[in-house]
PDB file of N, CA and C in Angstrom:
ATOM      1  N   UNK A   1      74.717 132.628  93.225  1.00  0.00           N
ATOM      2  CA  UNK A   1      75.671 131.554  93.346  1.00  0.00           C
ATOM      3  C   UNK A   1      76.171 131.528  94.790  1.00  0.00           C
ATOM      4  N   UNK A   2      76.238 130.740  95.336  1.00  0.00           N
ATOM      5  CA  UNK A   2      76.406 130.051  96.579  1.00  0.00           C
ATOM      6  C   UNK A   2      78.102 129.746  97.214  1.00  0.00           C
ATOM      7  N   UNK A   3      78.770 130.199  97.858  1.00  0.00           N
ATOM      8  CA  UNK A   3      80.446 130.214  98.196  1.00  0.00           C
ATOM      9  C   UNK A   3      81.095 129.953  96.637  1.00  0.00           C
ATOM     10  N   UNK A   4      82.015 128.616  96.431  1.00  0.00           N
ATOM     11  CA  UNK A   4      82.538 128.346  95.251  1.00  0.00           C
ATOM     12  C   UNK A   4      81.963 127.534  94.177  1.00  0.00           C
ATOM     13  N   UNK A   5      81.038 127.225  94.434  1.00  0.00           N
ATOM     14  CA  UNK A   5      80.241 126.386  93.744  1.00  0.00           C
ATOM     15  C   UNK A   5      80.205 126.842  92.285  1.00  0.00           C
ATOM     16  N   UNK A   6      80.776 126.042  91.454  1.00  0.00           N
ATOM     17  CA  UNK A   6      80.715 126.959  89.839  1.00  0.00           C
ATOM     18  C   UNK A   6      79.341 126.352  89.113  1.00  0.00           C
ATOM     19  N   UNK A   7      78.595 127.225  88.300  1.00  0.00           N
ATOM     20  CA  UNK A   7      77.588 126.961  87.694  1.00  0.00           C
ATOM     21  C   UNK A   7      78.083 125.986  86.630  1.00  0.00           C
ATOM     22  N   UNK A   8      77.125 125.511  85.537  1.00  0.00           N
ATOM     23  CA  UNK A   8      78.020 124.529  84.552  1.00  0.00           C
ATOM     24  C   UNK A   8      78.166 125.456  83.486  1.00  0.00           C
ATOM     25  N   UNK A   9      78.185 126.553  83.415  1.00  0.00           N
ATOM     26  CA  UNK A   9      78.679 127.523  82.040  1.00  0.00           C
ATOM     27  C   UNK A   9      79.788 128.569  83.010  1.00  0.00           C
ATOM     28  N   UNK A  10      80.003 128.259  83.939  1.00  0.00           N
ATOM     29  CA  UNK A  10      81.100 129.299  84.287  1.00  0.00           C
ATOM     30  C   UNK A  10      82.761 129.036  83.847  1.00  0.00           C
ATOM     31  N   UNK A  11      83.182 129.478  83.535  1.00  0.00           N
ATOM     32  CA  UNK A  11      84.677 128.816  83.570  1.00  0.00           C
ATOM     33  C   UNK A  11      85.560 128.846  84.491  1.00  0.00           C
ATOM     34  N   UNK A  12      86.261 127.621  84.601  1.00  0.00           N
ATOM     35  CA  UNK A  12      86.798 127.459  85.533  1.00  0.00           C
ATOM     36  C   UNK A  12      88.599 127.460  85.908  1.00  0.00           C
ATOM     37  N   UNK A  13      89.234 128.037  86.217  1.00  0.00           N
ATOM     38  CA  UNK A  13      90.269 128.293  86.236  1.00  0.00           C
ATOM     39  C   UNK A  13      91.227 127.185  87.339  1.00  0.00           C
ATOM     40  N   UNK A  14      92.811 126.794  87.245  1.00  0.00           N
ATOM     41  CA  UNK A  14      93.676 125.894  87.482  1.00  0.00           C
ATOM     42  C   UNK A  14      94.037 124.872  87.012  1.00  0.00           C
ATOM     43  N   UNK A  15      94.393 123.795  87.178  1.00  0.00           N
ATOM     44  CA  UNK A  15      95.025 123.158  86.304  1.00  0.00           C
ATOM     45  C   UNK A  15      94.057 121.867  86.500  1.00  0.00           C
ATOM     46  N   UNK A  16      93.825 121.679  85.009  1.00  0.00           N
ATOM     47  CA  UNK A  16      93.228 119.777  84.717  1.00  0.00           C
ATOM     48  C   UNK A  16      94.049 118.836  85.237  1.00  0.00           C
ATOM     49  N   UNK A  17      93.169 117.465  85.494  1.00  0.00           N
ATOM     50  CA  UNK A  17      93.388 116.247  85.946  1.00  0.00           C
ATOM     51  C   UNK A  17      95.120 116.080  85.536  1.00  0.00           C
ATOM     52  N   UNK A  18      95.628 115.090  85.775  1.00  0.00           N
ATOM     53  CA  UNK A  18      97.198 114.575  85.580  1.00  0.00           C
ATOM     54  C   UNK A  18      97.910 115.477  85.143  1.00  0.00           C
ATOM     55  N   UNK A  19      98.175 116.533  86.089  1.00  0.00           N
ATOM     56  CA  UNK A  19      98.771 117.451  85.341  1.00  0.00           C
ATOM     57  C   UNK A  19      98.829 118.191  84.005  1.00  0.00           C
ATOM     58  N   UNK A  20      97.796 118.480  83.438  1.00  0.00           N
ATOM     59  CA  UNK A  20      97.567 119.002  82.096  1.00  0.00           C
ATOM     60  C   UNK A  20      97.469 120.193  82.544  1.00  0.00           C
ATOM     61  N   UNK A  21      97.842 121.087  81.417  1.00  0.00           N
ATOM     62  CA  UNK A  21      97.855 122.867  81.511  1.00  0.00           C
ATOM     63  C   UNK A  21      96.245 123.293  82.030  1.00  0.00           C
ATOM     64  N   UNK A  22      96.033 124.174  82.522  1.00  0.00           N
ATOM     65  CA  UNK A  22      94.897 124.948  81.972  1.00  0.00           C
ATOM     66  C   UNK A  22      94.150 125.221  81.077  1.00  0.00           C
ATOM     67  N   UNK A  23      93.359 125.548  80.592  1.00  0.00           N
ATOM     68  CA  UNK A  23      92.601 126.018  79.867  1.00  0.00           C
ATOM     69  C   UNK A  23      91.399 124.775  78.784  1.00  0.00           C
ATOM     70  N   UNK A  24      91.830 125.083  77.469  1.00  0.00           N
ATOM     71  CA  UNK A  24      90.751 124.468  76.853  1.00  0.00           C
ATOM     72  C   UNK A  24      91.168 122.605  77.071  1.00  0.00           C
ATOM     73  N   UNK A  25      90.465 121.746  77.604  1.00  0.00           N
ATOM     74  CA  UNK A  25      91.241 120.523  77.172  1.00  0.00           C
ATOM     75  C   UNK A  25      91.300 119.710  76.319  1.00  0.00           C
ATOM     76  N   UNK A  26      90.598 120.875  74.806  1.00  0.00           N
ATOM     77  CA  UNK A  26      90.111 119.631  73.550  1.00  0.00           C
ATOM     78  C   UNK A  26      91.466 119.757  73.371  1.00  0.00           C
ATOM     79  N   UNK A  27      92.538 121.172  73.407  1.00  0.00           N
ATOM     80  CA  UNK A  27      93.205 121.481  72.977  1.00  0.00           C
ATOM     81  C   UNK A  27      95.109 120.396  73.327  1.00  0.00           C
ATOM     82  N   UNK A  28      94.289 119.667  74.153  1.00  0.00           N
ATOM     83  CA  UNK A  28      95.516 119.406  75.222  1.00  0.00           C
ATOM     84  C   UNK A  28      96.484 117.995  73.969  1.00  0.00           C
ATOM     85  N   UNK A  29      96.946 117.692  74.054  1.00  0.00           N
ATOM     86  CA  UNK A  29      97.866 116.608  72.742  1.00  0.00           C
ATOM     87  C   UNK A  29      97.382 115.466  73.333  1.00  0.00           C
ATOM     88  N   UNK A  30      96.857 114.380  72.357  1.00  0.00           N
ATOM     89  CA  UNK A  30      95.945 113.056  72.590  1.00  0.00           C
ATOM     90  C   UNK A  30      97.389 111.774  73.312  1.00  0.00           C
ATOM     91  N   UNK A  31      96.627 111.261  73.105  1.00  0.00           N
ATOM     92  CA  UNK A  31      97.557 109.769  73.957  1.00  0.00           C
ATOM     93  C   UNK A  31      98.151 108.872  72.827  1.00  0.00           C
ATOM     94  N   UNK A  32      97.042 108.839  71.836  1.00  0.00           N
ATOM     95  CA  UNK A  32      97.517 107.750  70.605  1.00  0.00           C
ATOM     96  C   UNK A  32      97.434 106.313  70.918  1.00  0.00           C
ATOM     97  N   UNK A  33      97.529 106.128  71.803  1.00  0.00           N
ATOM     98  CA  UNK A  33      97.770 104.414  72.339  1.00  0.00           C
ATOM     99  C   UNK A  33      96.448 103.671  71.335  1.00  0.00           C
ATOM    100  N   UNK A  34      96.803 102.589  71.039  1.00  0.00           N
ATOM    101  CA  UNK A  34      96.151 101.510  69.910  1.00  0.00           C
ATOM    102  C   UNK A  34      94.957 100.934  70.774  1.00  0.00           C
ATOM    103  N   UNK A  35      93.569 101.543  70.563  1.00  0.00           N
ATOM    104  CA  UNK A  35      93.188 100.459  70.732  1.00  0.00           C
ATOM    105  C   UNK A  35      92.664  99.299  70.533  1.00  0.00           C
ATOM    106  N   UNK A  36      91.476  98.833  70.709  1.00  0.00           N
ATOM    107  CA  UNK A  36      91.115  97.208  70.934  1.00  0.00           C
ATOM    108  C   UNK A  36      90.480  97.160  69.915  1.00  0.00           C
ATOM    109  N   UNK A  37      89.591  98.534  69.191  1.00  0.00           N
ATOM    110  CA  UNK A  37      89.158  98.480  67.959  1.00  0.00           C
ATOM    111  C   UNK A  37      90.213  99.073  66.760  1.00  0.00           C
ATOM    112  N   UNK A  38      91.403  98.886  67.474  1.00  0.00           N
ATOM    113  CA  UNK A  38      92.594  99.547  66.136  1.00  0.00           C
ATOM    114  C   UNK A  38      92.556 100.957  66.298  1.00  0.00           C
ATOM    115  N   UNK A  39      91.779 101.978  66.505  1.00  0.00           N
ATOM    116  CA  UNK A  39      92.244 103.033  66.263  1.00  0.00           C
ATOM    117  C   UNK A  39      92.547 103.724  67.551  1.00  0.00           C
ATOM    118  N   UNK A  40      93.398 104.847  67.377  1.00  0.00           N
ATOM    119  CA  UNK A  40      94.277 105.635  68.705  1.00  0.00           C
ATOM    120  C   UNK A  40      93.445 106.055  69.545  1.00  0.00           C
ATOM    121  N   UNK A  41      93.552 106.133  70.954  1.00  0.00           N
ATOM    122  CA  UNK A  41      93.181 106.644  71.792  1.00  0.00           C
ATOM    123  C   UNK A  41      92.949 107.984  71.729  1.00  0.00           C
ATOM    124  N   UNK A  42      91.820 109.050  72.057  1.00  0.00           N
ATOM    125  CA  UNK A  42      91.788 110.234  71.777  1.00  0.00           C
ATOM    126  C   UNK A  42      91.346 110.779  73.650  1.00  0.00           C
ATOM    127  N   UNK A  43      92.572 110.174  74.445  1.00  0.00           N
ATOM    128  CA  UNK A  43      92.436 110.763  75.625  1.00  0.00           C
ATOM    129  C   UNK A  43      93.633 111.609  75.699  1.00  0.00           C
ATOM    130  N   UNK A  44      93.432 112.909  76.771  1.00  0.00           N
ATOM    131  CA  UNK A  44      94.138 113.774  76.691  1.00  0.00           C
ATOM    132  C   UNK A  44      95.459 113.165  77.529  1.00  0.00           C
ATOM    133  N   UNK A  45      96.690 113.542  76.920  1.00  0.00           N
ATOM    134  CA  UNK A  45      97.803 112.337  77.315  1.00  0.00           C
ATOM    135  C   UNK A  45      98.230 113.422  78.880  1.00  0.00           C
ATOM    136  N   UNK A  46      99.005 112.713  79.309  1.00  0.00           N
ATOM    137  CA  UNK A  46      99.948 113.106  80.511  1.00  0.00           C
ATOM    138  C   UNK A  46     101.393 113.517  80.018  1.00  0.00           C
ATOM    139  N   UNK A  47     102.584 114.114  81.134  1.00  0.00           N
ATOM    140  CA  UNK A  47     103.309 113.995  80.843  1.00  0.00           C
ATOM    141  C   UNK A  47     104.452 112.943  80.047  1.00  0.00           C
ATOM    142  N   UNK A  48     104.202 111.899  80.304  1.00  0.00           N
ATOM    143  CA  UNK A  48     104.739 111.203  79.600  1.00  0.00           C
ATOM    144  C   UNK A  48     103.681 110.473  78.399  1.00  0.00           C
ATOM    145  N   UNK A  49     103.256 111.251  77.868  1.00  0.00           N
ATOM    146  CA  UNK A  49     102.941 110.933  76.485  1.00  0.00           C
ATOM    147  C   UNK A  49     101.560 109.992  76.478  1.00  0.00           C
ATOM    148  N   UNK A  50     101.069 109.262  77.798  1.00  0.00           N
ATOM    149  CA  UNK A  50     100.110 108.536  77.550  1.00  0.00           C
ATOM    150  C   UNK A  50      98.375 108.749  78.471  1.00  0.00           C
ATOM    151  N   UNK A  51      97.775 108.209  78.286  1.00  0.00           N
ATOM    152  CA  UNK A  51      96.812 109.338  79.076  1.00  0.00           C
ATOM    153  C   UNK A  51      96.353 108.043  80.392  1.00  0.00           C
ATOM    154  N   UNK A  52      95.411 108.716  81.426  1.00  0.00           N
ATOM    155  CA  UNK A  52      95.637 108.158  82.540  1.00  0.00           C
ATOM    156  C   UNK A  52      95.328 106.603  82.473  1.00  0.00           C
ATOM    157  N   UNK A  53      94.513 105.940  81.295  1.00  0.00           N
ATOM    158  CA  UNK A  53      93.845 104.771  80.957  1.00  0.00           C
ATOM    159  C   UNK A  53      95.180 104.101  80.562  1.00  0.00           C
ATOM    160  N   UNK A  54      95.874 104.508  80.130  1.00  0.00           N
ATOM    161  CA  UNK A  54      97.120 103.520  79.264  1.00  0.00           C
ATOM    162  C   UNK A  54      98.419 104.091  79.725  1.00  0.00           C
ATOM    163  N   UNK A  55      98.451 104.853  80.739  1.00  0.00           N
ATOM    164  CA  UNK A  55     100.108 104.994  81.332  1.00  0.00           C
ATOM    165  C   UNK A  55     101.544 105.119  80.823  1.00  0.00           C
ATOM    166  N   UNK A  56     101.233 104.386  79.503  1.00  0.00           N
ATOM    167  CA  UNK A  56     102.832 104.780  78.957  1.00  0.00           C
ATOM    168  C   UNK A  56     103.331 103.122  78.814  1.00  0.00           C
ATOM    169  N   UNK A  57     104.745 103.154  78.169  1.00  0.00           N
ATOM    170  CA  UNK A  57     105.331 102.157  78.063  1.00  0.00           C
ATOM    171  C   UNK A  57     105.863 101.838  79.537  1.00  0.00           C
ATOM    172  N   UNK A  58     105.796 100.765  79.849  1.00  0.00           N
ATOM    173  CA  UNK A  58     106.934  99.807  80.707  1.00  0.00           C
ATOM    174  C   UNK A  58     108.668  99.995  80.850  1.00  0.00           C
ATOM    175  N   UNK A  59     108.883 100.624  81.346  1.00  0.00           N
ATOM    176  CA  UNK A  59     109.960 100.508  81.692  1.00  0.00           C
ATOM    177  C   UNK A  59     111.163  99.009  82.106  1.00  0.00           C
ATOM    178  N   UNK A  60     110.363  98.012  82.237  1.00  0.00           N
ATOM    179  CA  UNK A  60     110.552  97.145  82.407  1.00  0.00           C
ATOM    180  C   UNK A  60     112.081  97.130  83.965  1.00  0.00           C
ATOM    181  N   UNK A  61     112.264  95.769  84.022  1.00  0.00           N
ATOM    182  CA  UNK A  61     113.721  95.687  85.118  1.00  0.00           C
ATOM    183  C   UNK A  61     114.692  96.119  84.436  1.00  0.00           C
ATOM    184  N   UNK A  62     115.974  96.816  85.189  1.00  0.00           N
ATOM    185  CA  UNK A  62     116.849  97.416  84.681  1.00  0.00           C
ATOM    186  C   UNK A  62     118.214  96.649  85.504  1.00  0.00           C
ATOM    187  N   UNK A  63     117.984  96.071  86.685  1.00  0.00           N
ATOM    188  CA  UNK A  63     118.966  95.534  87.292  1.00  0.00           C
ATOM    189  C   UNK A  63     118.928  93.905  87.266  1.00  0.00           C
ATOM    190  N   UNK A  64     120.240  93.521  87.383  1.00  0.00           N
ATOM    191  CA  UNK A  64     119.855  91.636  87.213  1.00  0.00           C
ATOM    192  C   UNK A  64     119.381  91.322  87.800  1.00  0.00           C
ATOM    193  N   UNK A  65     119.464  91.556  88.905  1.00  0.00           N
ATOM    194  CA  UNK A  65     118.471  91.068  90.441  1.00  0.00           C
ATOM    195  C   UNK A  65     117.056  91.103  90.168  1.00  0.00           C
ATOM    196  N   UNK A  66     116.546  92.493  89.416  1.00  0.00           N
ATOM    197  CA  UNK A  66     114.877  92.724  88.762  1.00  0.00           C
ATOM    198  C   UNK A  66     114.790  91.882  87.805  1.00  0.00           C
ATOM    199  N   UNK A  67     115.535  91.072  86.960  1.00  0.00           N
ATOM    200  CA  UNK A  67     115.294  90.912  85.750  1.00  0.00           C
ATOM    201  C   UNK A  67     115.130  89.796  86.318  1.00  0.00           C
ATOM    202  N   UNK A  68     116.297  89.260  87.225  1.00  0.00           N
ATOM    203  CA  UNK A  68     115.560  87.775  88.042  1.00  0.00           C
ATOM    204  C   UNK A  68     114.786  86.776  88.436  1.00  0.00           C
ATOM    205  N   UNK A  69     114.198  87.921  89.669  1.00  0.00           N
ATOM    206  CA  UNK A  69     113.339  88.190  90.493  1.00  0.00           C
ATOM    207  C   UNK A  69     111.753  88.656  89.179  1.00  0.00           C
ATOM    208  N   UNK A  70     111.594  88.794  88.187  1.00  0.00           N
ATOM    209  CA  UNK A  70     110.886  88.595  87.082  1.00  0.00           C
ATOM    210  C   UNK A  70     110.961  87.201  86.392  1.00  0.00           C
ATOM    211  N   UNK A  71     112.115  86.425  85.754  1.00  0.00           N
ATOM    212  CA  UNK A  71     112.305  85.150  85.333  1.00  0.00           C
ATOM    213  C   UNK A  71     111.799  84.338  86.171  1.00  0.00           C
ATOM    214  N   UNK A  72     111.839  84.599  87.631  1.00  0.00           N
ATOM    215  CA  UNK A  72     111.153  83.528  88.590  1.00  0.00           C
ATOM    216  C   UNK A  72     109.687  83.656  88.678  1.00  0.00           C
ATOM    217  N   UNK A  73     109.425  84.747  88.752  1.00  0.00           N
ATOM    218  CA  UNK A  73     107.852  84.717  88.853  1.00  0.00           C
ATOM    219  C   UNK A  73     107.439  84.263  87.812  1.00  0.00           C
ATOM    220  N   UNK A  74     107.883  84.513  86.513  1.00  0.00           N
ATOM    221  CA  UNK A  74     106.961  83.957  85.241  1.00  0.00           C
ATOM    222  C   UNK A  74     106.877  82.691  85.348  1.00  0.00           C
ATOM    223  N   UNK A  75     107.970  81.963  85.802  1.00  0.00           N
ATOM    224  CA  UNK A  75     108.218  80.630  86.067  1.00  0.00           C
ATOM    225  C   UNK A  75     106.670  79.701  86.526  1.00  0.00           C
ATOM    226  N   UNK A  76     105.988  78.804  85.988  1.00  0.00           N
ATOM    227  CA  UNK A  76     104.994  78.938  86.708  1.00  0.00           C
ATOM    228  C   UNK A  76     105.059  76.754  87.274  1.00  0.00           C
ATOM    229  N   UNK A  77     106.141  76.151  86.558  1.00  0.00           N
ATOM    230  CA  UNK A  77     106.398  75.375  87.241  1.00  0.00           C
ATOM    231  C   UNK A  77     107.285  74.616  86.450  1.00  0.00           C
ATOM    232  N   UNK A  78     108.224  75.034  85.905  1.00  0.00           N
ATOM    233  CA  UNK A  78     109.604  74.644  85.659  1.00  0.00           C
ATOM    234  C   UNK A  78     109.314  73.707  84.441  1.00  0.00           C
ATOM    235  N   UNK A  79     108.685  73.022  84.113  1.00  0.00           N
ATOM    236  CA  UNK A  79     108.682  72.155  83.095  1.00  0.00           C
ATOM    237  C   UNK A  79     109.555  71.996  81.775  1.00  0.00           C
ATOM    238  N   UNK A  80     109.482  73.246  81.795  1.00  0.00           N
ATOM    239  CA  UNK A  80     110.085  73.709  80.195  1.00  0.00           C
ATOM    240  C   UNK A  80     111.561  73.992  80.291  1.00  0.00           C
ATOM    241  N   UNK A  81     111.736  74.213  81.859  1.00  0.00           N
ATOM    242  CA  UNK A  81     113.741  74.828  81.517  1.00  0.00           C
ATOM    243  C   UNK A  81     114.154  73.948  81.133  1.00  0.00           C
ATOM    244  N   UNK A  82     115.499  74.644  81.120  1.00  0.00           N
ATOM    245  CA  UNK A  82     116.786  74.102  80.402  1.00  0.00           C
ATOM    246  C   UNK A  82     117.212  72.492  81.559  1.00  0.00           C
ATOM    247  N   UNK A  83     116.735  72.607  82.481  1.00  0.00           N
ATOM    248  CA  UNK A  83     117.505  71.505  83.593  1.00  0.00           C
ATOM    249  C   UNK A  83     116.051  70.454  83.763  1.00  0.00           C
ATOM    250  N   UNK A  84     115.364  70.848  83.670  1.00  0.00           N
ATOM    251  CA  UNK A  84     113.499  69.629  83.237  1.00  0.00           C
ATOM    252  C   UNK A  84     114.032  68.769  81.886  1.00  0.00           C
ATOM    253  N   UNK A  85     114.490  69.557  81.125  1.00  0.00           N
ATOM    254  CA  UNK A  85     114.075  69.310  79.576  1.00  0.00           C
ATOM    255  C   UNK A  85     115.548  68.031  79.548  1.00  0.00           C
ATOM    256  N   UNK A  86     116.525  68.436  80.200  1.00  0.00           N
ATOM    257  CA  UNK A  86     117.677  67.527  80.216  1.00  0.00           C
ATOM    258  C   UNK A  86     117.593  66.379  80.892  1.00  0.00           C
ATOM    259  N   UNK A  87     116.521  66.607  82.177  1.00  0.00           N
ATOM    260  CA  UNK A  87     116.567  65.334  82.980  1.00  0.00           C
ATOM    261  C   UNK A  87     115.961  64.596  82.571  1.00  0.00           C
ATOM    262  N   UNK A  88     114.757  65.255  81.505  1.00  0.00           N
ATOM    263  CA  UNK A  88     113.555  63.902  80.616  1.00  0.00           C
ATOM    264  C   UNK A  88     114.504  63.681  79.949  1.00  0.00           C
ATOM    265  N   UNK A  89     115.341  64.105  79.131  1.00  0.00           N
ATOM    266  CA  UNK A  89     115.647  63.593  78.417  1.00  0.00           C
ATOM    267  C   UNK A  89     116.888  62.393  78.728  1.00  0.00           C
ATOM    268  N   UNK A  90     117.601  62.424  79.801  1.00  0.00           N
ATOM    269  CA  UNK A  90     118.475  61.732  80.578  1.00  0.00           C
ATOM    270  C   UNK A  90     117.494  60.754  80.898  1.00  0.00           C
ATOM    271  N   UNK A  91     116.865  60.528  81.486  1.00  0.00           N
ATOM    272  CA  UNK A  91     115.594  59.294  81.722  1.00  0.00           C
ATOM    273  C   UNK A  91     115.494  58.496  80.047  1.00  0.00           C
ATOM    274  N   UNK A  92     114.837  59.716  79.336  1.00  0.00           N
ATOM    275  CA  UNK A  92     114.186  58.379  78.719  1.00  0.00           C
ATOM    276  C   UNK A  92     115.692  57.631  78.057  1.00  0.00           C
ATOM    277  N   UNK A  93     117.333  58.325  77.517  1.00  0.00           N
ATOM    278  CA  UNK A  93     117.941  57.579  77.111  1.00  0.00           C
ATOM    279  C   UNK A  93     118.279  56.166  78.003  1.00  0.00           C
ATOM    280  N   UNK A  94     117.769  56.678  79.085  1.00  0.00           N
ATOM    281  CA  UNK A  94     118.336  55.240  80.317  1.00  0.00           C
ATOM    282  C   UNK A  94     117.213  54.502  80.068  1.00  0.00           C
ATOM    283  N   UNK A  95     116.092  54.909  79.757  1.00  0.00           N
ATOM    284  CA  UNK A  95     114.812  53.966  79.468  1.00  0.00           C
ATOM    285  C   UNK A  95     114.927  52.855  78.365  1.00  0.00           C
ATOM    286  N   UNK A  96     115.670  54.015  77.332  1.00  0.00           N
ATOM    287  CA  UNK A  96     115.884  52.954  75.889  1.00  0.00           C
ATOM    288  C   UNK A  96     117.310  52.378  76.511  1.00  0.00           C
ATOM    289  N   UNK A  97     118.113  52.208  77.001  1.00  0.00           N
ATOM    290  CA  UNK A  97     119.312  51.450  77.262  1.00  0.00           C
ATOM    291  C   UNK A  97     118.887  50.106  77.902  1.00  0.00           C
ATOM    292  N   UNK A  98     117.547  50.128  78.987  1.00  0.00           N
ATOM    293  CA  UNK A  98     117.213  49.409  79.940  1.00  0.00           C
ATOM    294  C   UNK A  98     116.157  48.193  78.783  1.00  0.00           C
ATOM    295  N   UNK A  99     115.600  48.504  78.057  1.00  0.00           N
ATOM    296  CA  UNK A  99     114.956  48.537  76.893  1.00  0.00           C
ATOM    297  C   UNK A  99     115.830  47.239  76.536  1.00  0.00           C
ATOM    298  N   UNK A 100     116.598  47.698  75.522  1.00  0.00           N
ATOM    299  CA  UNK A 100     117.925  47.119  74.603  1.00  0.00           C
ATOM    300  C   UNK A 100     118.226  45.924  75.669  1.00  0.00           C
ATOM    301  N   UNK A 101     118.965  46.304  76.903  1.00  0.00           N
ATOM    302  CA  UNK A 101     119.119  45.411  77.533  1.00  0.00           C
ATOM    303  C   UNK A 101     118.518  44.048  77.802  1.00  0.00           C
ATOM    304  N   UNK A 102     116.900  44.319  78.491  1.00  0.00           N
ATOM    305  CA  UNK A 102     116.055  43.467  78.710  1.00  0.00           C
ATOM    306  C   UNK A 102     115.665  42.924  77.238  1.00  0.00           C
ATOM    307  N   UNK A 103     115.812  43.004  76.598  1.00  0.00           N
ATOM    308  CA  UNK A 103     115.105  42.470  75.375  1.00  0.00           C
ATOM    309  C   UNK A 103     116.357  41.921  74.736  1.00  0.00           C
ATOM    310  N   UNK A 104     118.065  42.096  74.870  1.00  0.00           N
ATOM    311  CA  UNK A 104     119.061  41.098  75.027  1.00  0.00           C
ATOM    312  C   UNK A 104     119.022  40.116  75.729  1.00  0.00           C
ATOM    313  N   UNK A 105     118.538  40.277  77.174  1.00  0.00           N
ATOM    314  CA  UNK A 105     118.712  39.496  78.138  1.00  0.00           C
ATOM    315  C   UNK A 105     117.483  37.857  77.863  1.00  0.00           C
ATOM    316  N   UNK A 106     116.825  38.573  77.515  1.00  0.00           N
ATOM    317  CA  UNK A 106     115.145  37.582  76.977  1.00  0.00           C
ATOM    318  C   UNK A 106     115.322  36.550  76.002  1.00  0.00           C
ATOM    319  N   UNK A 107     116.207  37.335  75.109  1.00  0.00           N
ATOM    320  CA  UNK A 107     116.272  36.441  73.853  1.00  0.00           C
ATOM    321  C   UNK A 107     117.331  35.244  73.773  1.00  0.00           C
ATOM    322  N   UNK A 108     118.079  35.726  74.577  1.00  0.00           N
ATOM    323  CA  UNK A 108     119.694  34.999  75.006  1.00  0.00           C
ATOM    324  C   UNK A 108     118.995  33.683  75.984  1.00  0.00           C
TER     325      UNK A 108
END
């Protein structure tokens, strides 16, 4: 054997990928995360519970400014708010008023 070079039956000593203990890694606690065919993930998890493919839950924004600065980006062109949805609807009642009107004005 050649400087450190480990054969593939030697064992190898320090610590596994994402921080996992040493030693055996069938042994290491799975991830669980759901997947795409329904059943749990059987990757060896990380500290926080999920393994390097699926990361864990979201923490999501915690400050208003993040939660914001999120509401705007989803935003993808206003159509639907609360201040779109009022101004169609402010139009079309002036539409039907203008409506009523002209069709008073015609008949008279």
């Amino acid at each position: 054997m050649k400087g450190n070079r480990a054969t593939p039956h030697t064992r190898r000593y320090g610590w596994l990928k994402n921080n996992n203990p040493p030693g055996d890694f069938t042994k290491a606690p799975r991830c669980g995360a759901k997947t795409r065919r329904g059943t749990p993930c059987c990757g060896p998890a990380m500290a926080n519970g999920r393994c390097r493919l699926h990361g864990g839950p979201s923490t999501g924004a915690r400050t208003s400014e993040g939660i914001e600065r999120i509401r705007r980006a989803a935003t993808k062109h206003g159509w639907f708010t609360r201040e779109r949805r009022d101004e169609r609807e402010q139009v079309r009642r002036l539409m039907r008023e203008f409506r009523k009107l002209l069709h008073e004005t015609v008949i008279e």
